[in-house]
Protein backbone atom coordinates (compact mmCIF):
# COMPACT_ATOMS: atom_id res chain seq x y z
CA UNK A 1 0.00 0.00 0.00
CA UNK A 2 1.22 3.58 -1.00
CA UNK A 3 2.72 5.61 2.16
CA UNK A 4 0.40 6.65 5.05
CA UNK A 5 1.39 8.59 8.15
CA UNK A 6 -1.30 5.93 10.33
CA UNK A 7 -1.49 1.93 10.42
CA UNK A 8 -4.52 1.98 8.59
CA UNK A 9 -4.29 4.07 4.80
CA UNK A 10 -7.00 6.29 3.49
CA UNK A 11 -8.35 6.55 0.41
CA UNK A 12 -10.96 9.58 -1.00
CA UNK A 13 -12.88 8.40 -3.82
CA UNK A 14 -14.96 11.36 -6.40
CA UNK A 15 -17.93 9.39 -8.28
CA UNK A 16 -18.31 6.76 -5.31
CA UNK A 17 -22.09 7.20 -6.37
CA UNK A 18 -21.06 5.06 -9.83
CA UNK A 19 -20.72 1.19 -10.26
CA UNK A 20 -17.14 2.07 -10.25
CA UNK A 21 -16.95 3.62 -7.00
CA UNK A 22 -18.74 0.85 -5.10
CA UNK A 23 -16.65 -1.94 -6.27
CA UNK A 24 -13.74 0.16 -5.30
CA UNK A 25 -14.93 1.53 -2.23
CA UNK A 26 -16.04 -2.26 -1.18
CA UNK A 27 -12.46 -3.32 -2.58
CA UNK A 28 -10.90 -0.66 -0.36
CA UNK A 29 -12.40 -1.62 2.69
CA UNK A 30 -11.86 -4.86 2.70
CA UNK A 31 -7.83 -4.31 2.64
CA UNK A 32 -8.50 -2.27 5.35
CA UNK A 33 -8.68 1.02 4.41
CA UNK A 34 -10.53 4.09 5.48
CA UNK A 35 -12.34 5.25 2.80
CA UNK A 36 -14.18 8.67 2.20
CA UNK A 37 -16.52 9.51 -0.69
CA UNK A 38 -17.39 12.91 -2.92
CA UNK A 39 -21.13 12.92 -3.27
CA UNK A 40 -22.16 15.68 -5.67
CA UNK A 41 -25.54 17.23 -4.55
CA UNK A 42 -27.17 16.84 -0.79
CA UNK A 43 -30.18 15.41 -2.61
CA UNK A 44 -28.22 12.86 -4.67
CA UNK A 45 -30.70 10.20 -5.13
CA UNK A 46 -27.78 7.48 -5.33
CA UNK A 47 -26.44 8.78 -2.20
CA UNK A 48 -28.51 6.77 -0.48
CA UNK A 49 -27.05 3.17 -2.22
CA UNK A 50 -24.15 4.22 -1.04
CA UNK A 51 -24.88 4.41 2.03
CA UNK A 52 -26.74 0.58 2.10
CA UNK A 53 -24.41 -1.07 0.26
CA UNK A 54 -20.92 0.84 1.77
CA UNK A 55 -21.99 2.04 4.88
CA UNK A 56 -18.61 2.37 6.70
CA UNK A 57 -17.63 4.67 3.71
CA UNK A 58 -17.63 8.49 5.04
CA UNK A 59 -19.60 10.72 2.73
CA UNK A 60 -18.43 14.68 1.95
CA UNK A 61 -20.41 16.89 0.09
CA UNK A 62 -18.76 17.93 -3.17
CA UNK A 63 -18.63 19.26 -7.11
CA UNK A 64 -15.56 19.02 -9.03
CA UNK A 65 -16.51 22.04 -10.69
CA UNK A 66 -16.00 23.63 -7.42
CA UNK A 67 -12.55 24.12 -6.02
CA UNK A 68 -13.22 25.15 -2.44
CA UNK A 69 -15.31 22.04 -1.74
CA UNK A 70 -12.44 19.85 -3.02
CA UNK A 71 -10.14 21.28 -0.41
CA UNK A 72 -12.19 20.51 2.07
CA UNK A 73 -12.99 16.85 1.06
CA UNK A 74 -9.14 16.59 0.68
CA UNK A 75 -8.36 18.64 4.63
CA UNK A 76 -10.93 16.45 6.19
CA UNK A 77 -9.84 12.75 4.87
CA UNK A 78 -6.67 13.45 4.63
CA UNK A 79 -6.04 10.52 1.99
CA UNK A 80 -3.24 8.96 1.21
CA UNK A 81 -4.67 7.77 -2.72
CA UNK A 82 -7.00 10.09 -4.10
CA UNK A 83 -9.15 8.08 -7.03
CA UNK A 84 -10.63 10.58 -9.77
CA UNK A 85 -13.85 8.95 -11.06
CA UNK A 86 -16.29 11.42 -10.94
CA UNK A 87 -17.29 12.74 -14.71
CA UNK A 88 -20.48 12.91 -16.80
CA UNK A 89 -19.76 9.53 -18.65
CA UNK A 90 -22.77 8.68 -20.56
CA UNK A 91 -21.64 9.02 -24.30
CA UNK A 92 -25.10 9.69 -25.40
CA UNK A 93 -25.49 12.35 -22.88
CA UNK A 94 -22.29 14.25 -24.09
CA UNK A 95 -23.76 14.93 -27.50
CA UNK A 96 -26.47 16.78 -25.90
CA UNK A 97 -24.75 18.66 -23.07
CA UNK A 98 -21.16 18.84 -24.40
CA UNK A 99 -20.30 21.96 -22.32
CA UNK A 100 -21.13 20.61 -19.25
CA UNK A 101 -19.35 17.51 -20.32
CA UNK A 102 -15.96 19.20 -20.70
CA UNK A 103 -16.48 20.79 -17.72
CA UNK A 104 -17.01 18.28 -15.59
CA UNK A 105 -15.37 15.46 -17.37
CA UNK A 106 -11.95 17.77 -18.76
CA UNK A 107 -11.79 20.23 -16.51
CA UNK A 108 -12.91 18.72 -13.55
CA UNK A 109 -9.53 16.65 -13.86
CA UNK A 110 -7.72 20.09 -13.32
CA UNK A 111 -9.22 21.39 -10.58
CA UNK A 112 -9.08 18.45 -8.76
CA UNK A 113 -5.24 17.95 -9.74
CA UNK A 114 -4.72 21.53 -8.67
CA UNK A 115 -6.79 21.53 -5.41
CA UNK A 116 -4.07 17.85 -4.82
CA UNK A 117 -1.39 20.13 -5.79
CA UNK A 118 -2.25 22.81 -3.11
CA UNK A 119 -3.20 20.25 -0.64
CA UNK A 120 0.05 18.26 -0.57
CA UNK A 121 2.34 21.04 -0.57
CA UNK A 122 5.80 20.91 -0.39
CA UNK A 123 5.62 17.10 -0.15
CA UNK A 124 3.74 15.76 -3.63
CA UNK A 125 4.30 12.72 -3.64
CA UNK A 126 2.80 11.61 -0.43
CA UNK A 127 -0.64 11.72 -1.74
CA UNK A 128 -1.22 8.59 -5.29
CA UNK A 129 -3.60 10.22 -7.67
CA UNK A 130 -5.70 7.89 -10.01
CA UNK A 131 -7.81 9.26 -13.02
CA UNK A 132 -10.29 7.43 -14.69
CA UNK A 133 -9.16 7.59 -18.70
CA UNK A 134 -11.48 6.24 -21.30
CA UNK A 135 -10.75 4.15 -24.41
CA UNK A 136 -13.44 6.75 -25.72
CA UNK A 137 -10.34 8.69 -26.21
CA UNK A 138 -9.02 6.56 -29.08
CA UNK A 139 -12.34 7.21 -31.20
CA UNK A 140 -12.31 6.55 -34.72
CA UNK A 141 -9.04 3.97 -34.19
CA UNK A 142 -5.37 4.25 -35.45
CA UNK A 143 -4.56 0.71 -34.83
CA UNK A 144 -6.01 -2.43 -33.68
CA UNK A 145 -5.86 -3.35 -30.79
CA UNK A 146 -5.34 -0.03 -28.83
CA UNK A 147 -2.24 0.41 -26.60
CA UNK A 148 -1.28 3.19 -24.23
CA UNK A 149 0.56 4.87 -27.48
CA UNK A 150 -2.22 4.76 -29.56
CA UNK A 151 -2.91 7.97 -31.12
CA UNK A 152 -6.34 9.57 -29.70
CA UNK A 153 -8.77 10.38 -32.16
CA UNK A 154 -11.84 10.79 -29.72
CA UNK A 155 -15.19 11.00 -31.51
CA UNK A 156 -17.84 12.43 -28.87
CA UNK A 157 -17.32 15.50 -26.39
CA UNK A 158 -17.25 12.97 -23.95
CA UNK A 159 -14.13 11.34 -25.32
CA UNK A 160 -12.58 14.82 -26.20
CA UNK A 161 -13.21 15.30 -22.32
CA UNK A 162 -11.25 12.43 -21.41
CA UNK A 163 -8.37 13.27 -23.58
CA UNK A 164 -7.94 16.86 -22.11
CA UNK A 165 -8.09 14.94 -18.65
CA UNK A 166 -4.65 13.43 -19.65
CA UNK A 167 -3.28 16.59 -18.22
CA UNK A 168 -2.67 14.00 -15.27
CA UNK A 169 0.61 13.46 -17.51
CA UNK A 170 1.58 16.76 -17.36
CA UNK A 171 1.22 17.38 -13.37
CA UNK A 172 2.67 14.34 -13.18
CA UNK A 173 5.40 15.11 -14.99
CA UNK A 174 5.92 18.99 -14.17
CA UNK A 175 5.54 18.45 -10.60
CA UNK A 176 6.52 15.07 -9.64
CA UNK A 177 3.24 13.95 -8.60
CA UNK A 178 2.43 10.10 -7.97
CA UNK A 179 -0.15 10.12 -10.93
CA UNK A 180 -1.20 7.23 -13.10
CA UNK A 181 -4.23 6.81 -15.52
CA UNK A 182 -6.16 4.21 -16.30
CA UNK A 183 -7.24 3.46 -19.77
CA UNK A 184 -10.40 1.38 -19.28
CA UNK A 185 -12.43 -0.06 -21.78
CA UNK A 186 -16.04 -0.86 -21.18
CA UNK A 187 -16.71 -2.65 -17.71
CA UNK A 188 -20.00 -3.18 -16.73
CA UNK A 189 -22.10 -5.04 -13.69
CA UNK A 190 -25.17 -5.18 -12.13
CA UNK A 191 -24.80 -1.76 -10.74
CA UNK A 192 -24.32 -0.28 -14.42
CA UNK A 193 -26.88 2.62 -14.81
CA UNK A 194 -29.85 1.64 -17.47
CA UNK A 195 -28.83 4.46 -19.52
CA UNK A 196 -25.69 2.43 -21.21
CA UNK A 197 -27.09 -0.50 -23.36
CA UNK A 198 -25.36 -3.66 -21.32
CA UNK A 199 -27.90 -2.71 -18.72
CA UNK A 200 -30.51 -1.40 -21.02
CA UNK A 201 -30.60 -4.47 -22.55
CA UNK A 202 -30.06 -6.73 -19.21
CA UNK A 203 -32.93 -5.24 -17.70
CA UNK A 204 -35.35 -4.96 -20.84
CA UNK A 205 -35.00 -8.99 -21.58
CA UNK A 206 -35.58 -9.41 -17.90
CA UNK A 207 -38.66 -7.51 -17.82
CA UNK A 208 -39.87 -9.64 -21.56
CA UNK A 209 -38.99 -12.66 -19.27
CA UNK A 210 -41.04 -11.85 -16.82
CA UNK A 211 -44.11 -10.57 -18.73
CA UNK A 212 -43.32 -7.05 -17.82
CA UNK A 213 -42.12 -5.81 -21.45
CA UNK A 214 -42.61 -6.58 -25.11
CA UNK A 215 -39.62 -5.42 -27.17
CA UNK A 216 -35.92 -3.93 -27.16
CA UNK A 217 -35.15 -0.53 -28.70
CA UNK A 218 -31.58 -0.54 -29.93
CA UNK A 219 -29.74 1.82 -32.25
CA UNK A 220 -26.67 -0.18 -34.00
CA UNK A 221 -25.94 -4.09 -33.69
CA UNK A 222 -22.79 -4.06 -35.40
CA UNK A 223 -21.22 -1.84 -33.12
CA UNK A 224 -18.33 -3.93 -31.59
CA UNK A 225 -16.59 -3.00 -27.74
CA UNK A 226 -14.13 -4.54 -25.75
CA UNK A 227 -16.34 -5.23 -22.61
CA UNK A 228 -15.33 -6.31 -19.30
CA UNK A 229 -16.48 -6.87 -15.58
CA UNK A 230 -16.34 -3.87 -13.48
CA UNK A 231 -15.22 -5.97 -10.53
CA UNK A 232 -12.04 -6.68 -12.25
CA UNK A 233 -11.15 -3.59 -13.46
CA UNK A 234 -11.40 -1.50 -10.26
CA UNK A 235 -8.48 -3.91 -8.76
CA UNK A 236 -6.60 -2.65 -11.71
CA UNK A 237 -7.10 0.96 -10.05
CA UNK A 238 -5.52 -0.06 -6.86
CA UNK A 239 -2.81 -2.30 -7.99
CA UNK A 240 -1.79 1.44 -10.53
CA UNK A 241 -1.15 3.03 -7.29
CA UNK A 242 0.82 0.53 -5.36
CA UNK A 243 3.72 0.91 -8.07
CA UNK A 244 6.50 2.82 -6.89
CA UNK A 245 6.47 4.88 -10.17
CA UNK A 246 3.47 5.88 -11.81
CA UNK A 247 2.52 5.42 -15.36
CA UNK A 248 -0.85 4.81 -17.91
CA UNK A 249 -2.01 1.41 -18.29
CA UNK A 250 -4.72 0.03 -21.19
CA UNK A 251 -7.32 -2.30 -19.54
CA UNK A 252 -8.81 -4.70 -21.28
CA UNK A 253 -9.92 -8.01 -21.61
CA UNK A 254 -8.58 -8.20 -25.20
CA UNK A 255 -11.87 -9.40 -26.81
CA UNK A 256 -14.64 -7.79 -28.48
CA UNK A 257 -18.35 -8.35 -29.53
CA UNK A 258 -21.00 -6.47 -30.87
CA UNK A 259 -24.56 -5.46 -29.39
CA UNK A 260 -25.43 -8.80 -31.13
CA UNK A 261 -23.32 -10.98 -29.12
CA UNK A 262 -24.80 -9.23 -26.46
CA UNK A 263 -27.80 -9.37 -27.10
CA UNK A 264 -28.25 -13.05 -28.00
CA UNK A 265 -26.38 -14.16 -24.85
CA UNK A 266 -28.76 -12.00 -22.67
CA UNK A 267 -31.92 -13.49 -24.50
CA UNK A 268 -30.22 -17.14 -24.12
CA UNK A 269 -29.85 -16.62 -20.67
CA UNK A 270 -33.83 -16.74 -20.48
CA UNK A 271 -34.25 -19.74 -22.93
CA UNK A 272 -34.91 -17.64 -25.92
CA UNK A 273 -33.09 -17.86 -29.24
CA UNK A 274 -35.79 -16.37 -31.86
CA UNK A 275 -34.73 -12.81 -30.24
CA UNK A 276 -35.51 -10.71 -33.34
CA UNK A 277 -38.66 -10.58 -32.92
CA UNK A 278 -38.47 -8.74 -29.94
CA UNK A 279 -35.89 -6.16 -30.93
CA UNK A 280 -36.35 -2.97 -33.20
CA UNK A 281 -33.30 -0.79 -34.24
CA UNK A 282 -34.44 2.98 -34.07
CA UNK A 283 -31.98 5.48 -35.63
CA UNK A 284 -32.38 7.85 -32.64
CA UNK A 285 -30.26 5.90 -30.69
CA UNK A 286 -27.69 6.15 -33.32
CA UNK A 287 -24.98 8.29 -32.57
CA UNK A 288 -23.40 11.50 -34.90
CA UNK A 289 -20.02 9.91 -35.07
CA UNK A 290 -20.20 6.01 -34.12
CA UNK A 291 -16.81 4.35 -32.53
CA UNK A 292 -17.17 1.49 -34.68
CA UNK A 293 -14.74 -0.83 -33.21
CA UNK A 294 -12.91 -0.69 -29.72
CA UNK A 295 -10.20 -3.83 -28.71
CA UNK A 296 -7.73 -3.68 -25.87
CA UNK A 297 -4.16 -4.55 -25.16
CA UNK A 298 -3.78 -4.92 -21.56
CA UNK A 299 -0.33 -6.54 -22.23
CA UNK A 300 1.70 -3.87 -19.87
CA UNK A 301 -0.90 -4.31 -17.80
CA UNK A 302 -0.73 -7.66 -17.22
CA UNK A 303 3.44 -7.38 -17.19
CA UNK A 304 3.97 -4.94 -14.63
CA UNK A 305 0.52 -5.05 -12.25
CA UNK A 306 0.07 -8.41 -12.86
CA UNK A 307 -3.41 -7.94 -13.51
CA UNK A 308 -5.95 -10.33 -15.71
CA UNK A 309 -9.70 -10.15 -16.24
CA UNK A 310 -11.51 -12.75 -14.39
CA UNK A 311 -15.19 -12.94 -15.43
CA UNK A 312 -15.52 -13.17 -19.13
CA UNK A 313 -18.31 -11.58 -21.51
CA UNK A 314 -20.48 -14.41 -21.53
CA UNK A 315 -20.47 -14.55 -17.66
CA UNK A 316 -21.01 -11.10 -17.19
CA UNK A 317 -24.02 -10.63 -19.53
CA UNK A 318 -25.71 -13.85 -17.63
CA UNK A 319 -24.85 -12.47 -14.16
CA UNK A 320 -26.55 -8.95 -15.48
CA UNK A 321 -29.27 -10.43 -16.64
CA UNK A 322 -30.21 -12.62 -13.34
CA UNK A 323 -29.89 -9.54 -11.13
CA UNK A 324 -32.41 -7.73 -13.42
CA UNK A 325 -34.56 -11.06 -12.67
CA UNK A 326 -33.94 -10.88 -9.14
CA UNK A 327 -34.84 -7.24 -8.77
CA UNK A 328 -37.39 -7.15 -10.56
CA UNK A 329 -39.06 -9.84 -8.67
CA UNK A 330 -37.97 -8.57 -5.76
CA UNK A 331 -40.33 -5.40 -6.71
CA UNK A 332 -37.31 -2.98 -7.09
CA UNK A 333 -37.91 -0.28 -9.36
């Protein structure tokens, strides 16, 4: 574990309202950590999940378009690892609110990397900094698979977001600061929002399982992502920030599919294979400039964290798919 100035390390986590943040702030604890959480909004209605599902996790109001309230997260926690994950990351939603985007998303990154900078002082390197990067950022792609020097070509605000959040580079290498960035591919769980189409389409067989639905809206099949299990990839987060140098690191599982794949496992899962009749494309929920293919190379990943995916696509889509079913007939909205 990075330096701390106690026994037991701390750890301040921005988006801990996200599937990301609850894996990692569940991850976190369990090693023992003291974890603290930026919740944007007093009326955040997901503040309250985080409270039932991590309730030893210490909750500070916060905006990361807001300096002053960054400090404060920052005086009170005191963390040793700071993880950036808060950003407005649906895709979709970027189109439609792309100034927003790039101001929470891009520069969101710097004011938090500038309220570290005035936090740790004279001594920067006693506080790890982790930002969430985005294989959004590679776009229309250069090469396949993508590596860490892949040239960017991002194809959505939100991706053009994420690339000006690489400025964690450039703190870390103007000032010396302990900051590393994970490239992460698609990862998705349970706890995905039903805004991105894993869970869209998780929940929506689910409900034509259960009687409670009658078709799928989708926008493009053929679009193809590498798509992994968020559970996995937030250890990937941690291990970054045990290194004793930091650096960027792709993660991946390698593979790809398309909303086909995914959408034929999900309907198997439920004992139908005549799917089609049940789906409709719509071009609304086609996008202006479609990322047509996205593949990892988590090689350096692998190498020097020693990380590797553990749950595969197929698993992942069935365990989705069986919490919907559980949910739902547990009468959760």
């Amino acid at each position: 574990m990075s330096g701390s100035s106690s026994s037991q390390p701390r750890a301040l986590i921005t988006g801990i309202t996200g599937q990301d943040g609850l894996y990692l702030a569940e991850l976190l604890l369990a090693k023992g950590y003291e974890v603290h959480g930026i919740v944007r909004g007093q009326n955040n209605p997901r503040r309250e999940l985080v409270t039932e599902l991590v309730p030893d996790v210490h909750l500070h109001n916060g905006d990361l378009t807001d300096m002053s309230s960054l400090m404060r997260a920052l005086s009170v926690s005191q963390p040793d690892e700071v993880y950036n994950l808060g950003a407005i990351s649906f895709v979709a939603y970027s189109w439609e609110n792309a100034a927003l985007t790039s101001d929470v998303t891009g520069k969101g990154v710097l004011t938090m990397l500038e309220a570290l900078r005035l936090h740790a002082g004279d001594d920067l390197g006693r506080v790890r900094f982790y930002q969430a990067s985005s294989s959004e950022m590679f776009g229309k792609v250069q090469e396949t698979p993508q590596r860490e020097t892949t040239l960017l070509w991002p194809r959505s605000p939100y991706g053009v977001s994420k690339v000006s959040a690489y400025m964690t580079i450039n703190y870390r290498e103007s000032y010396g600061m302990h900051a590393s960035s994970g490239i992460l591919f698609n990862h998705e769980s349970p706890r995905r929002g039903e805004e991105f189409v894993t869970r869209k389409v998780a929940k929506t067989v689910a409900k034509i399982h259960l009687g409670l639905a009658d078709e799928l809206v989708l926008g493009n099949l053929d679009a193809r992502r590498d798509w992994g299990y968020a559970g996995d990839y937030v250890e990937a987060m941690w291990l970054m920030l045990q290194q004793d140098e930091p650096d960027d690191y792709v993660i991946a599982t390698g593979v790809s599919h398309s909303i086909r794949d995914l959408v034929t496992i999900a309907f198997d899962q439920v004992g139908v294979t005549d799917w089609e009749k049940y789906v409709r494309q719509d071009p609304k929920f086609l996008r202006p400039a479609e990322v047509d293919t996205l593949v990892g190379d988590a090689s350096k990943a692998k190498q020097v964290l020693g990380w590797e995916p553990k749950v595969d696509f197929e698993q992942l889509v069935r365990m989705m798919v069986d919490a919907d079913i559980s949910a739902l007939r547990d009468g959760w909205k």
